[in-house]
N, C-alpha and C. Protein backbone atom coordinates (compact mmCIF):
# COMPACT_ATOMS: atom_id res chain seq x y z
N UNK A 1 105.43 92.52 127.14
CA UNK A 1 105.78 93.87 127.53
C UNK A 1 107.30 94.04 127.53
N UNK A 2 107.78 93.19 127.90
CA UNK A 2 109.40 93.40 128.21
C UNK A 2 109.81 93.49 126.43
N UNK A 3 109.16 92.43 125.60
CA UNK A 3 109.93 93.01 124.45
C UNK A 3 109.65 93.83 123.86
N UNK A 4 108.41 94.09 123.80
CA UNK A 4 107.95 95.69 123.32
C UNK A 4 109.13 96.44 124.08
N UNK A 5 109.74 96.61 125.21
CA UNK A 5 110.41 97.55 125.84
C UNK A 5 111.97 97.33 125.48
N UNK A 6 112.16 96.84 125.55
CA UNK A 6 113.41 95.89 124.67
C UNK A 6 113.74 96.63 123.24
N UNK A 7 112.57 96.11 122.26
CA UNK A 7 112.56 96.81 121.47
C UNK A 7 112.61 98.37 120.81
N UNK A 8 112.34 99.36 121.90
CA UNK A 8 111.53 100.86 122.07
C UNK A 8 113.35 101.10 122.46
N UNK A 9 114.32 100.14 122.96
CA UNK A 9 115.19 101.21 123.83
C UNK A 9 115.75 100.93 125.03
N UNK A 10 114.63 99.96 125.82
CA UNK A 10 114.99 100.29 127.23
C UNK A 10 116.27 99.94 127.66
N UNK A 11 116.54 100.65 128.64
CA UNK A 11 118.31 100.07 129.22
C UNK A 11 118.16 99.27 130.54
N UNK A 12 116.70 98.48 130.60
CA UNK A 12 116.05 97.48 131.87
C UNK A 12 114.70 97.37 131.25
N UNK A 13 114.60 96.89 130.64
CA UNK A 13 112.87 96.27 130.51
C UNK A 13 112.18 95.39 130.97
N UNK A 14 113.08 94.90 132.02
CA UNK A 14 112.26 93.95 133.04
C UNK A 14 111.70 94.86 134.27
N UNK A 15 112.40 95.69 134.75
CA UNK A 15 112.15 96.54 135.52
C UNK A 15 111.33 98.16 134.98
N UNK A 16 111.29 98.23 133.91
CA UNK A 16 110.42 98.70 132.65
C UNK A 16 109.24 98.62 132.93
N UNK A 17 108.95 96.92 132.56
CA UNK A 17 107.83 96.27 132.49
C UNK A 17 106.59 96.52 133.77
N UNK A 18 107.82 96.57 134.79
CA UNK A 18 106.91 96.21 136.28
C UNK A 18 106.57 97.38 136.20
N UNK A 19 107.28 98.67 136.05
CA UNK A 19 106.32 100.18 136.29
C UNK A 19 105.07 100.31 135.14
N UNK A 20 105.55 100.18 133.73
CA UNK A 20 104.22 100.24 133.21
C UNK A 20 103.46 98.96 133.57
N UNK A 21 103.26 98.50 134.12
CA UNK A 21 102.13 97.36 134.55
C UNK A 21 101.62 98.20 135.64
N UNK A 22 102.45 98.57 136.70
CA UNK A 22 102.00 99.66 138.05
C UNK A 22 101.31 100.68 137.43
N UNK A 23 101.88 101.07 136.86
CA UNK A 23 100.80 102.46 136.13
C UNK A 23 99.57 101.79 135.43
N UNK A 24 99.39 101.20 134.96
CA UNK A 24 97.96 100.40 134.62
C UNK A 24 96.97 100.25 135.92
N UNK A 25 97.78 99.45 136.80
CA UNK A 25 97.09 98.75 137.60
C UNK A 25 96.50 100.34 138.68
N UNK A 26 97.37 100.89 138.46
CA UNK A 26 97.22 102.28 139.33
C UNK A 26 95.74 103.54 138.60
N UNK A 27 95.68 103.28 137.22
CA UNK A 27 95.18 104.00 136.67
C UNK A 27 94.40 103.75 136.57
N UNK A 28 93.58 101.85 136.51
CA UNK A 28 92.42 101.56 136.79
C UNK A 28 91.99 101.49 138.02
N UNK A 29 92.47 101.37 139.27
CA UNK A 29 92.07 101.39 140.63
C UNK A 29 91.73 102.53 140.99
N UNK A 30 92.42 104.05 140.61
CA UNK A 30 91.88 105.06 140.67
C UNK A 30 90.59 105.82 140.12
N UNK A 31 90.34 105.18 138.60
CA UNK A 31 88.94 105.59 138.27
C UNK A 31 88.12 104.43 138.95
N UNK A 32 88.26 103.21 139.36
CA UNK A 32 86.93 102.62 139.64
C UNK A 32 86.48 102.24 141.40
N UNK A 33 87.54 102.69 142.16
CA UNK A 33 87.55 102.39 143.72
C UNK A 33 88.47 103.68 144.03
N UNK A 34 88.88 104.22 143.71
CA UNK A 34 90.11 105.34 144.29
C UNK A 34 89.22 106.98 144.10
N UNK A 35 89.80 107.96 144.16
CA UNK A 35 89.13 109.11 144.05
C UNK A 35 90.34 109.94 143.26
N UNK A 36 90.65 109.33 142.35
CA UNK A 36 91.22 110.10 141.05
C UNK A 36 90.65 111.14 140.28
N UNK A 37 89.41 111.14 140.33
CA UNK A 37 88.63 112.55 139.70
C UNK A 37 87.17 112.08 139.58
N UNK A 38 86.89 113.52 139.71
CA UNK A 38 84.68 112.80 139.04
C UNK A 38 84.76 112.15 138.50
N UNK A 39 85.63 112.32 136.66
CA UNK A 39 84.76 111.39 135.75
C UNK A 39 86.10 110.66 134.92
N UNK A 40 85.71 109.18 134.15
CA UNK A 40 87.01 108.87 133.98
C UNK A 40 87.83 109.28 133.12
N UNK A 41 89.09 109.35 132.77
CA UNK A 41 89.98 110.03 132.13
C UNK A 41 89.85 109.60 130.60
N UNK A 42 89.69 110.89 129.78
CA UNK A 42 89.39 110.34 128.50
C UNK A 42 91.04 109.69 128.20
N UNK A 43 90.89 108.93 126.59
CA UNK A 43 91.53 108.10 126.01
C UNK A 43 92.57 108.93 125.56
N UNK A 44 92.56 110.23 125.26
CA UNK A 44 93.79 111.54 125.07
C UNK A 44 94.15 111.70 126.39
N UNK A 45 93.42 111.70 127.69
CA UNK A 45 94.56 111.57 129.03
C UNK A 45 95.44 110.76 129.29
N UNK A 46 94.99 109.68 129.00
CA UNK A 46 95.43 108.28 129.32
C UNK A 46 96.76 108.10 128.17
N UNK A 47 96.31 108.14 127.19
CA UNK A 47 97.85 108.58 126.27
C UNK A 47 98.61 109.54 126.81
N UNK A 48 98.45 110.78 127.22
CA UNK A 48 99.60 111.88 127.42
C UNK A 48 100.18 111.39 128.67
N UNK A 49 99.50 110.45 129.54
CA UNK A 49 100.65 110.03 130.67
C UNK A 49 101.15 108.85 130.30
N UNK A 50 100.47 107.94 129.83
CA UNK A 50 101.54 106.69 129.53
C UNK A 50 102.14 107.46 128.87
N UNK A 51 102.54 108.46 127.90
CA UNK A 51 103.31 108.73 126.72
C UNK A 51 104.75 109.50 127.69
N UNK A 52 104.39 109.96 129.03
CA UNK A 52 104.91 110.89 129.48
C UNK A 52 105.81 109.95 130.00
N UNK A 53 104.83 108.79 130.66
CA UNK A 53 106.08 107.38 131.40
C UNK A 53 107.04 107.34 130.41
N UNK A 54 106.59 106.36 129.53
CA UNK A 54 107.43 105.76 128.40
C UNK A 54 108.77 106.86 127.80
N UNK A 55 108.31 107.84 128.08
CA UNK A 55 109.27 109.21 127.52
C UNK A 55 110.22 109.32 128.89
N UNK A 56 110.55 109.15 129.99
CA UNK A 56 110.81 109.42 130.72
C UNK A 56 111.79 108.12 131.09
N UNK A 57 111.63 106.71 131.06
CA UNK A 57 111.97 105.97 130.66
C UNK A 57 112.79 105.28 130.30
N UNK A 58 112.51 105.93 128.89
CA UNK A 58 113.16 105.33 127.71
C UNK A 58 114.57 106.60 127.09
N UNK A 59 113.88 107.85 127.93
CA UNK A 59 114.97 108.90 127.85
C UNK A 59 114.80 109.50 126.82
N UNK A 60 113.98 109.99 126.07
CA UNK A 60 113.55 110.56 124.98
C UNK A 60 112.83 112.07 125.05
């Protein structure tokens, strides 16, 4: 992960790394024990927010 992030831009991809890992770990705990919504987030949700992290980020 860090070099994927490394690579993309980042100006900290160690500290990069740890939020998109949090957002994973956050996004599966919410559909399967959390109350994130009725039903789970299709595969076009799940892209437009990682896409939104990574954009945010990386400063783009």
């Amino acid at each position: 992960m860090i070099a994927l992030l490394t690579a993309a831009g980042s100006t900290d991809p160690e500290r990069h790394a740890q939020n998109v890992i949090a957002w994973c770990d956050g996004a599966m705990f919410s559909c399967t024990a959390g109350q994130y919504q009725a039903s789970v987030p299709t595969r076009d949700a799940l892209r437009t927010s990682c896409t939104e992290l990574l954009v945010g980020m990386l400063n783009r």
